[in-house]
PDB file of N, CA and C in Angstrom:
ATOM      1  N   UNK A   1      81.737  97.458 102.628  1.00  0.00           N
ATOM      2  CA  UNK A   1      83.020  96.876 102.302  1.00  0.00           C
ATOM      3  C   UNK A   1      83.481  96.002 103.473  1.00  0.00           C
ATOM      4  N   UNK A   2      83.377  94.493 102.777  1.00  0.00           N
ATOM      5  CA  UNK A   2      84.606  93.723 104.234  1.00  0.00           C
ATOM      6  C   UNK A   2      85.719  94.514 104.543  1.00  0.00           C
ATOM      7  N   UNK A   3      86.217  93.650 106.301  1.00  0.00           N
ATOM      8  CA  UNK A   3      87.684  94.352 107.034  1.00  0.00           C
ATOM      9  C   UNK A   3      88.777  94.041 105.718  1.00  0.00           C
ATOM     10  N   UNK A   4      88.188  93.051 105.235  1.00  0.00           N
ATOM     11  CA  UNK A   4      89.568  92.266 104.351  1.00  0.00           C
ATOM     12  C   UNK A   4      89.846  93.187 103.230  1.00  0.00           C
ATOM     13  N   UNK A   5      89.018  93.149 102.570  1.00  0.00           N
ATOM     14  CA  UNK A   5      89.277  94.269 101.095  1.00  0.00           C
ATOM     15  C   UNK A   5      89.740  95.379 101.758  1.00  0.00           C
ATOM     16  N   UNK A   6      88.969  96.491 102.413  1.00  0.00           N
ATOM     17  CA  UNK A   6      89.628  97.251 103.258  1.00  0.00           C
ATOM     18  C   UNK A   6      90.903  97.179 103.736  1.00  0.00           C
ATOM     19  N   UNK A   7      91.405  96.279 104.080  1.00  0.00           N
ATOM     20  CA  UNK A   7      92.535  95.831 104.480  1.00  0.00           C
ATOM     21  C   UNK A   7      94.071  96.310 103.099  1.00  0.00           C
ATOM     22  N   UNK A   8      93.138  95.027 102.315  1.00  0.00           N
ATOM     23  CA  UNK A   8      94.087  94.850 101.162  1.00  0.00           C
ATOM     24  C   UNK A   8      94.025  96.198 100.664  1.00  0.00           C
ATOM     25  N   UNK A   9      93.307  96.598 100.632  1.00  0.00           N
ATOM     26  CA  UNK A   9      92.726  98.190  99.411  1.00  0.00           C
ATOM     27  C   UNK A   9      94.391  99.319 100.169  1.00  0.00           C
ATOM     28  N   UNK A  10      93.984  99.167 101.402  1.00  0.00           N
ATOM     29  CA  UNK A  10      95.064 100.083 102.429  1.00  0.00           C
ATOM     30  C   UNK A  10      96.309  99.339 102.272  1.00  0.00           C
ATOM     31  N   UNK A  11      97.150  98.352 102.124  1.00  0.00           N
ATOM     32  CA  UNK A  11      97.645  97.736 101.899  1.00  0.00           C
ATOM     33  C   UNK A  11      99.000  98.332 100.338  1.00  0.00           C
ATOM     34  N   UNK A  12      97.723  98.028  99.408  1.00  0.00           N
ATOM     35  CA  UNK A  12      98.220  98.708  98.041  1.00  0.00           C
ATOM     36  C   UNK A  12      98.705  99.928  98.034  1.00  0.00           C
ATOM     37  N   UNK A  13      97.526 100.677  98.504  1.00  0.00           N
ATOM     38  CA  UNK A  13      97.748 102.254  98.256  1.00  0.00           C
ATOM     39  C   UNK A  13      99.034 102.522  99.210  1.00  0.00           C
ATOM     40  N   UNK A  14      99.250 101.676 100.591  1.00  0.00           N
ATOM     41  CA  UNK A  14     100.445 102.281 101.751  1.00  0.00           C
ATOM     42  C   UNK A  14     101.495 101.589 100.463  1.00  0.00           C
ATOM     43  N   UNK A  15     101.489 100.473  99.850  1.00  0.00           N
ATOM     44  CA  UNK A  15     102.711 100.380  99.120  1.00  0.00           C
ATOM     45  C   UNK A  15     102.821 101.296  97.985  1.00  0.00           C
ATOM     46  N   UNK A  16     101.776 101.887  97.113  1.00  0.00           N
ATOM     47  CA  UNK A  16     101.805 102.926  96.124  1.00  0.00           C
ATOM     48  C   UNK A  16     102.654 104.033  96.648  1.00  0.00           C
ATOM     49  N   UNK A  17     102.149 104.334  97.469  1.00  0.00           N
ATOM     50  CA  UNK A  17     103.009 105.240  98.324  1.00  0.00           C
ATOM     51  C   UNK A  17     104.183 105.460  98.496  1.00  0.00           C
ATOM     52  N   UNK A  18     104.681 104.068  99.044  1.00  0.00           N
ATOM     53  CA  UNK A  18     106.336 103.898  99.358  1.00  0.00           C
ATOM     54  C   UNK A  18     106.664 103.648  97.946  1.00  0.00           C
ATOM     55  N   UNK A  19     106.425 103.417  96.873  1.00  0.00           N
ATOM     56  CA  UNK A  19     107.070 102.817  95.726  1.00  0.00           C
ATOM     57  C   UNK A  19     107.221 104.769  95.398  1.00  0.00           C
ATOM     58  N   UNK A  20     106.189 105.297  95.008  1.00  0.00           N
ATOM     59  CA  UNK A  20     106.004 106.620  94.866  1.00  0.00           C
ATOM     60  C   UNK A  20     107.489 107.528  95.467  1.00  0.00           C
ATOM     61  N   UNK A  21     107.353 107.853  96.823  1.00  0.00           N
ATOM     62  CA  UNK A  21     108.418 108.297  97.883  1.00  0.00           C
ATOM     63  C   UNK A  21     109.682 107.782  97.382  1.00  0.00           C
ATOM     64  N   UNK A  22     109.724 106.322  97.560  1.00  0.00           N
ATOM     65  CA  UNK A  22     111.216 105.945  97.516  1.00  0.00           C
ATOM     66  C   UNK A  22     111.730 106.515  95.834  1.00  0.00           C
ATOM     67  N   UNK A  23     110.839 106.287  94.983  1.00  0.00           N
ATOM     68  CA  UNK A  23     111.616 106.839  93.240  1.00  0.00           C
ATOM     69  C   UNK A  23     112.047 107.887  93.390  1.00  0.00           C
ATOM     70  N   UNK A  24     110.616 109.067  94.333  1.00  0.00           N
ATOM     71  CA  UNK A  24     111.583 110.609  94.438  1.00  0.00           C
ATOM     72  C   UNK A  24     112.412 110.373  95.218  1.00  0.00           C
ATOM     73  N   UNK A  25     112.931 110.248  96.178  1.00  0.00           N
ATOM     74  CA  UNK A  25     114.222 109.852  97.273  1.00  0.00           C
ATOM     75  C   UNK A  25     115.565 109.492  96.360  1.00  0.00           C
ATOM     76  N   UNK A  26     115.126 108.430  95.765  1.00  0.00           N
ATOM     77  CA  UNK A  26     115.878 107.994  94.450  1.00  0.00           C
ATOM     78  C   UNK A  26     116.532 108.826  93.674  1.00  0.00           C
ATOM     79  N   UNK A  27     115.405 110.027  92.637  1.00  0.00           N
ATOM     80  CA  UNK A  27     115.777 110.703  91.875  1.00  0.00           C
ATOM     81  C   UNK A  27     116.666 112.078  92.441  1.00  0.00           C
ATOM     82  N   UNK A  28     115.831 112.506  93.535  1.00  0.00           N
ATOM     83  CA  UNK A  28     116.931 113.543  94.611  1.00  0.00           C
ATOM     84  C   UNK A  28     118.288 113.023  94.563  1.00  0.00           C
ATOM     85  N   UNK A  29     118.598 112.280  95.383  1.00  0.00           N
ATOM     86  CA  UNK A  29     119.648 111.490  95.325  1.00  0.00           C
ATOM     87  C   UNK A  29     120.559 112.048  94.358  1.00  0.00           C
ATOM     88  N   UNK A  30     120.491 110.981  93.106  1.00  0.00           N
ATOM     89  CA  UNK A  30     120.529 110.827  92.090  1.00  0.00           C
ATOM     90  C   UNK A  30     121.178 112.285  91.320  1.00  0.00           C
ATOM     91  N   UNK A  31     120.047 113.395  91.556  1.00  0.00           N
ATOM     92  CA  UNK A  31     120.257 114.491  91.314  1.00  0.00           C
ATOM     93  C   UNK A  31     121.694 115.212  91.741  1.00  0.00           C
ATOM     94  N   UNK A  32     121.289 114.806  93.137  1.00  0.00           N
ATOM     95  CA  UNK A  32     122.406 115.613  93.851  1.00  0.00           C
ATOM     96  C   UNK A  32     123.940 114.980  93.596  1.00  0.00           C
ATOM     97  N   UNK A  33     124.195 113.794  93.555  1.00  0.00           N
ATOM     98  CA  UNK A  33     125.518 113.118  93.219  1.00  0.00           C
ATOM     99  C   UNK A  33     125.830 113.813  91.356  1.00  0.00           C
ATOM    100  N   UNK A  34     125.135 113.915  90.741  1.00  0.00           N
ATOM    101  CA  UNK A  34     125.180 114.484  89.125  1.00  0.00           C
ATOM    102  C   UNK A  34     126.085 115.658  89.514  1.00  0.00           C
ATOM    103  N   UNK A  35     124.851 116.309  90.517  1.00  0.00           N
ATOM    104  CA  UNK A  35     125.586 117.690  90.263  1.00  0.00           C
ATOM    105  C   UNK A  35     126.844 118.057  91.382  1.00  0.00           C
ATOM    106  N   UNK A  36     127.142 117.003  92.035  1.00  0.00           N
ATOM    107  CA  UNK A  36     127.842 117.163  93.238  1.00  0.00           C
ATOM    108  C   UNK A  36     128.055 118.316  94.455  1.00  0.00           C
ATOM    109  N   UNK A  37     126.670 118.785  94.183  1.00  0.00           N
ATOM    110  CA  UNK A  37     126.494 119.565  95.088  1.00  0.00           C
ATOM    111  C   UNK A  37     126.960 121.248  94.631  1.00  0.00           C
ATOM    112  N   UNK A  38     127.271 121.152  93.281  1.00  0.00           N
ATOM    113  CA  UNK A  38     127.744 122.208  92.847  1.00  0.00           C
ATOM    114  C   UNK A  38     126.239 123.348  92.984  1.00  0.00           C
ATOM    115  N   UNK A  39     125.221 122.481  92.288  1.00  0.00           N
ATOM    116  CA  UNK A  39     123.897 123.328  91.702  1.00  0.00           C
ATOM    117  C   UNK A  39     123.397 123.536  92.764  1.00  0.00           C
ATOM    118  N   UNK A  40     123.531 124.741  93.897  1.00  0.00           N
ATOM    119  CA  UNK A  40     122.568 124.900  95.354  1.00  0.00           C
ATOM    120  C   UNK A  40     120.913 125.141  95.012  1.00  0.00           C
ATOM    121  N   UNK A  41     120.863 125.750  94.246  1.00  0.00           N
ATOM    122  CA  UNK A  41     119.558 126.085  94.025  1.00  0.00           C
ATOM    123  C   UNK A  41     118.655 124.785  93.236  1.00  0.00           C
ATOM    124  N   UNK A  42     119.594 123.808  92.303  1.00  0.00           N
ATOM    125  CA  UNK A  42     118.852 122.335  91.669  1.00  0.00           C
ATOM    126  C   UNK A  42     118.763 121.649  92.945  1.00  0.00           C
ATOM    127  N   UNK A  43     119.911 121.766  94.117  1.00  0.00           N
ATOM    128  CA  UNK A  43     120.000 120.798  95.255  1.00  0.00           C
ATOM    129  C   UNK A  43     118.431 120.693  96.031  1.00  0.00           C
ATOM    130  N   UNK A  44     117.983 122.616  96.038  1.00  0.00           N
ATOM    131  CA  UNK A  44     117.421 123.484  97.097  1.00  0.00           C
ATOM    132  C   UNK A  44     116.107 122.609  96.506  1.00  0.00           C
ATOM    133  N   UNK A  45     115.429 122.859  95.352  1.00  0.00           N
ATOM    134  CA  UNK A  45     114.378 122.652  94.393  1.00  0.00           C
ATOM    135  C   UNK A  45     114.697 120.944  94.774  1.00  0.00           C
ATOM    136  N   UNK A  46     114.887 119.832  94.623  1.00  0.00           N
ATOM    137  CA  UNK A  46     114.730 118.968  94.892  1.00  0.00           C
ATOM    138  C   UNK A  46     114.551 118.227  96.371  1.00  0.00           C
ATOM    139  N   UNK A  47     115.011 118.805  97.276  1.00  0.00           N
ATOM    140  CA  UNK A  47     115.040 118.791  98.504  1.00  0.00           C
ATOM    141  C   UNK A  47     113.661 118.792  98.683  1.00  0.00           C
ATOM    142  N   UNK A  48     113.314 120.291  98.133  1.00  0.00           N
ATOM    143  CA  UNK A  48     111.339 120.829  98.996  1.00  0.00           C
ATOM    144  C   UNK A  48     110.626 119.454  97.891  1.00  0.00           C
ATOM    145  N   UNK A  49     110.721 119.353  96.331  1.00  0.00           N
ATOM    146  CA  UNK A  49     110.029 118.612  96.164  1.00  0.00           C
ATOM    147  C   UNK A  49     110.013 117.154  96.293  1.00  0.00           C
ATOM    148  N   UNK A  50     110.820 116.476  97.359  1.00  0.00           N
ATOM    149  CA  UNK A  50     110.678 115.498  98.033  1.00  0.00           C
ATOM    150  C   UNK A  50     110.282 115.438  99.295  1.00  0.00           C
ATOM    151  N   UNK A  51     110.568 116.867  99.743  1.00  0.00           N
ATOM    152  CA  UNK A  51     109.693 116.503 100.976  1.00  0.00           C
ATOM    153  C   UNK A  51     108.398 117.026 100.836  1.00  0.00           C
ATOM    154  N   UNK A  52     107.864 117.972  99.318  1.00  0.00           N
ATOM    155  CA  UNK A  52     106.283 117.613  99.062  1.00  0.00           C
ATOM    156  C   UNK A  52     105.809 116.709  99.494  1.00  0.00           C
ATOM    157  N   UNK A  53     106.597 115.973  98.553  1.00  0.00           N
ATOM    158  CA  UNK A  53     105.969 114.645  98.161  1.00  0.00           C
ATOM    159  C   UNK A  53     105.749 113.386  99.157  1.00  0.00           C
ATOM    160  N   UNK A  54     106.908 113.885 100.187  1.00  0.00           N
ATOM    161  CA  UNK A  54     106.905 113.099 101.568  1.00  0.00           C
ATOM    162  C   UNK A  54     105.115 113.301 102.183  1.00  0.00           C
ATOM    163  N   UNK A  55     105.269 114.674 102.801  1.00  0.00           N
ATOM    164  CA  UNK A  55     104.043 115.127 103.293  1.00  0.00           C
ATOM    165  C   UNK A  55     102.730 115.361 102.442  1.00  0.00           C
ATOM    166  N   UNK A  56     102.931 114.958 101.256  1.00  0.00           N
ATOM    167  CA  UNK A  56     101.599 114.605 100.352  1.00  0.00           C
ATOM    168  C   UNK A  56     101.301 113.283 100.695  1.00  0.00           C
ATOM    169  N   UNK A  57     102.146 112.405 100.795  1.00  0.00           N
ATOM    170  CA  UNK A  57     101.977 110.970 100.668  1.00  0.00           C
ATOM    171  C   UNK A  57     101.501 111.027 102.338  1.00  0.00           C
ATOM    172  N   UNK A  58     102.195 111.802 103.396  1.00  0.00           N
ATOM    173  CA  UNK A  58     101.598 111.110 104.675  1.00  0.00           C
ATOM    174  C   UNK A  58     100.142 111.534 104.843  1.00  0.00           C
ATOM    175  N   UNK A  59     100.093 112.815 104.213  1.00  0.00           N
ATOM    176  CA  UNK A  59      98.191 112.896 104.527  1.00  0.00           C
ATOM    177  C   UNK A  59      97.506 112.310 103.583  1.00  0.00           C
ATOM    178  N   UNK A  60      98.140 111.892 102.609  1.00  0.00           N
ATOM    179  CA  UNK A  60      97.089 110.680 101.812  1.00  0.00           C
ATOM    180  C   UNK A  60      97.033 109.937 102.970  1.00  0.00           C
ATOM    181  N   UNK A  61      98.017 108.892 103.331  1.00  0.00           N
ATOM    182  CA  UNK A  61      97.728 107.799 104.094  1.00  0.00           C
ATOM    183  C   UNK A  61      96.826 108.063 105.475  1.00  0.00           C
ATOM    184  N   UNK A  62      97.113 109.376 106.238  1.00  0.00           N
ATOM    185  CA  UNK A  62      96.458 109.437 107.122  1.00  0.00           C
ATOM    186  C   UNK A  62      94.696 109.396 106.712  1.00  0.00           C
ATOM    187  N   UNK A  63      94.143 110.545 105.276  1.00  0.00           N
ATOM    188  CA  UNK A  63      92.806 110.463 105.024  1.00  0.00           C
ATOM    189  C   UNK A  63      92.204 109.113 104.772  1.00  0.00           C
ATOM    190  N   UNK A  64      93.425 107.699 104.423  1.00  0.00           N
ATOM    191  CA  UNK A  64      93.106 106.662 104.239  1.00  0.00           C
ATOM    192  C   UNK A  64      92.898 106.204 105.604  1.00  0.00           C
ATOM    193  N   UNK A  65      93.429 106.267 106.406  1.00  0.00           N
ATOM    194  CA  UNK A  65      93.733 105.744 107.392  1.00  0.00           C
ATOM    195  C   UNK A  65      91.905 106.090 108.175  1.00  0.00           C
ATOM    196  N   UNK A  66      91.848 107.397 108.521  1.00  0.00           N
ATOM    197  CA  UNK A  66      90.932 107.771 108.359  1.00  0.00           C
ATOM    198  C   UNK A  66      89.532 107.061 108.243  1.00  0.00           C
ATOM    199  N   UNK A  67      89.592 107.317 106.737  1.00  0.00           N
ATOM    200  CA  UNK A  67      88.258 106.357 106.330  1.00  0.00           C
ATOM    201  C   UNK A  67      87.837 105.185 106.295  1.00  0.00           C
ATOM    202  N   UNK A  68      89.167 104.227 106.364  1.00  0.00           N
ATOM    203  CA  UNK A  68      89.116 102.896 107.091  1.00  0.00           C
ATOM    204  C   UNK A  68      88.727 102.723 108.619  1.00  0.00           C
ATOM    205  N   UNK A  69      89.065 103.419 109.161  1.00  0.00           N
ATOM    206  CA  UNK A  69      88.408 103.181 110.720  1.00  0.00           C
ATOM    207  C   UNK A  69      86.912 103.850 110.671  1.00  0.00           C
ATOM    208  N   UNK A  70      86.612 104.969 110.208  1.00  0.00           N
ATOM    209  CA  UNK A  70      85.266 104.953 109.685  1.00  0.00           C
ATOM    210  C   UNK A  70      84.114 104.175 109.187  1.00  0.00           C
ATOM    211  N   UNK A  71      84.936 102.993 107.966  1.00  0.00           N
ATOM    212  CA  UNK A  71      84.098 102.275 107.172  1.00  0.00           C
ATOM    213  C   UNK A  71      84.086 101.608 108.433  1.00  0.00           C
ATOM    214  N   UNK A  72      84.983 100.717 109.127  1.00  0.00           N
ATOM    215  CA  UNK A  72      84.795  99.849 110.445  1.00  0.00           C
ATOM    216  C   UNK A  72      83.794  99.884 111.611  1.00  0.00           C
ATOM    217  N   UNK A  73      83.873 101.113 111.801  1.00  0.00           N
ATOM    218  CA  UNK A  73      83.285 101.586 113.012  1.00  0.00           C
ATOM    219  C   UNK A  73      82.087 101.684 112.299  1.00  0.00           C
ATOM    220  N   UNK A  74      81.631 101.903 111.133  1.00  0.00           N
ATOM    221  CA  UNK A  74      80.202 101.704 110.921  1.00  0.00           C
ATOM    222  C   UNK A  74      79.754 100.371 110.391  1.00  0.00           C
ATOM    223  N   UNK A  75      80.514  99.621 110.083  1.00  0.00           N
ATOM    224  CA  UNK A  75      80.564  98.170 110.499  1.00  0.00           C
ATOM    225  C   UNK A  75      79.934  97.633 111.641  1.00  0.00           C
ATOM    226  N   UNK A  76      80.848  97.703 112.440  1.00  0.00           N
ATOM    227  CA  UNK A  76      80.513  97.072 113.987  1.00  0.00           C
ATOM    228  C   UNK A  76      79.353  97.481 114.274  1.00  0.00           C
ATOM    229  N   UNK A  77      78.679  98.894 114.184  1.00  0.00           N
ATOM    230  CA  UNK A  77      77.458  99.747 114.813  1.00  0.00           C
ATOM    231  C   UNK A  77      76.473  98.998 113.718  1.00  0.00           C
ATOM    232  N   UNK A  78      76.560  98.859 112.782  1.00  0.00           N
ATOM    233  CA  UNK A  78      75.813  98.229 111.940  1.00  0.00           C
ATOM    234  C   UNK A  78      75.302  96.929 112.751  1.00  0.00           C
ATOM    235  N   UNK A  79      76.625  95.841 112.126  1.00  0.00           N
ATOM    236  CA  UNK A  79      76.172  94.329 113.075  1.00  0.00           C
ATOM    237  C   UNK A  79      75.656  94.363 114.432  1.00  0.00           C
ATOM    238  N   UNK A  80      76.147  95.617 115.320  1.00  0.00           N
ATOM    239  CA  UNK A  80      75.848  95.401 116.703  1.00  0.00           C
ATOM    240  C   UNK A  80      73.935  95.655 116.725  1.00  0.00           C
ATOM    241  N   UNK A  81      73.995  96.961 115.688  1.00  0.00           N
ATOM    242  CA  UNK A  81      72.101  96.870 116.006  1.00  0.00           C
ATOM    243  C   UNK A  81      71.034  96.253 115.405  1.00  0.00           C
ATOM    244  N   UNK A  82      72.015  95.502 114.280  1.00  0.00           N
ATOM    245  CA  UNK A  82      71.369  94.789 113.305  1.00  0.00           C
ATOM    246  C   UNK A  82      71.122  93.237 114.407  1.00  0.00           C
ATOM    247  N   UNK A  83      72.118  92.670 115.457  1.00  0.00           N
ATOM    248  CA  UNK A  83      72.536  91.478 116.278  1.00  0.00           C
ATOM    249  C   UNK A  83      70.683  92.013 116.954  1.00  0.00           C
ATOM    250  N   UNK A  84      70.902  93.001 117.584  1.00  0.00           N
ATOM    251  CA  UNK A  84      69.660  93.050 118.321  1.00  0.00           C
ATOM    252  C   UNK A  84      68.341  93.246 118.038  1.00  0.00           C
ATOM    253  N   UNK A  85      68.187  93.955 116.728  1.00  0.00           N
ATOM    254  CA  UNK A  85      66.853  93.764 115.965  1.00  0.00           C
ATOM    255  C   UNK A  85      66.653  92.056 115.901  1.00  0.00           C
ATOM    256  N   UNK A  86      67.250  91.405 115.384  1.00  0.00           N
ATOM    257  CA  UNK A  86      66.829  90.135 114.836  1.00  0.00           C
ATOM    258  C   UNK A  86      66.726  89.053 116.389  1.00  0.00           C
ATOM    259  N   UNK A  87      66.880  89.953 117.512  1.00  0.00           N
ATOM    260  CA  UNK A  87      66.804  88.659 118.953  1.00  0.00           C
ATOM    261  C   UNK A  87      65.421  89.011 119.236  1.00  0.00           C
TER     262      UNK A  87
END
């Protein structure tokens, strides 16, 4: 895989992400003004499952993150021994 697709590929998914996050952020929200804080336990339950969803989304990005410097780094080791076979 080129840096570029790689690039773009990480790109999408970091915005999937934030589009993802920000709707629950949104719907919490959202939730909590409905119920004005009356419902502790609807408040409690939306709270953890946004910050699931927070810390789902950051170790997605990190395993992305991840495997992009992976695909790279075997990139470079690639061209670098491939540069010296062919001298």
């Amino acid at each position: 895989m080129h840096w570029s697709s790689n690039l773009e590929q990480f790109l999408n998914q970091l915005s999937e992400l934030q589009r993802g996050s920000f709707s629950s952020f949104n719907a919490a929200v959202s939730d909590m003004q409905k119920n004005s804080m009356t419902n502790a336990q609807g408040a409690t339950t939306s709270t953890l499952k946004l910050q699931e969803e927070v810390v789902s989304s950051s170790l997605e990005l990190q395993a992305l993150l991840a495997r992009l410097t992976l695909e790279n780094q075997k990139q470079l080791w690639d061209g670098y021994f491939g540069l010296f076979r062919n001298l």
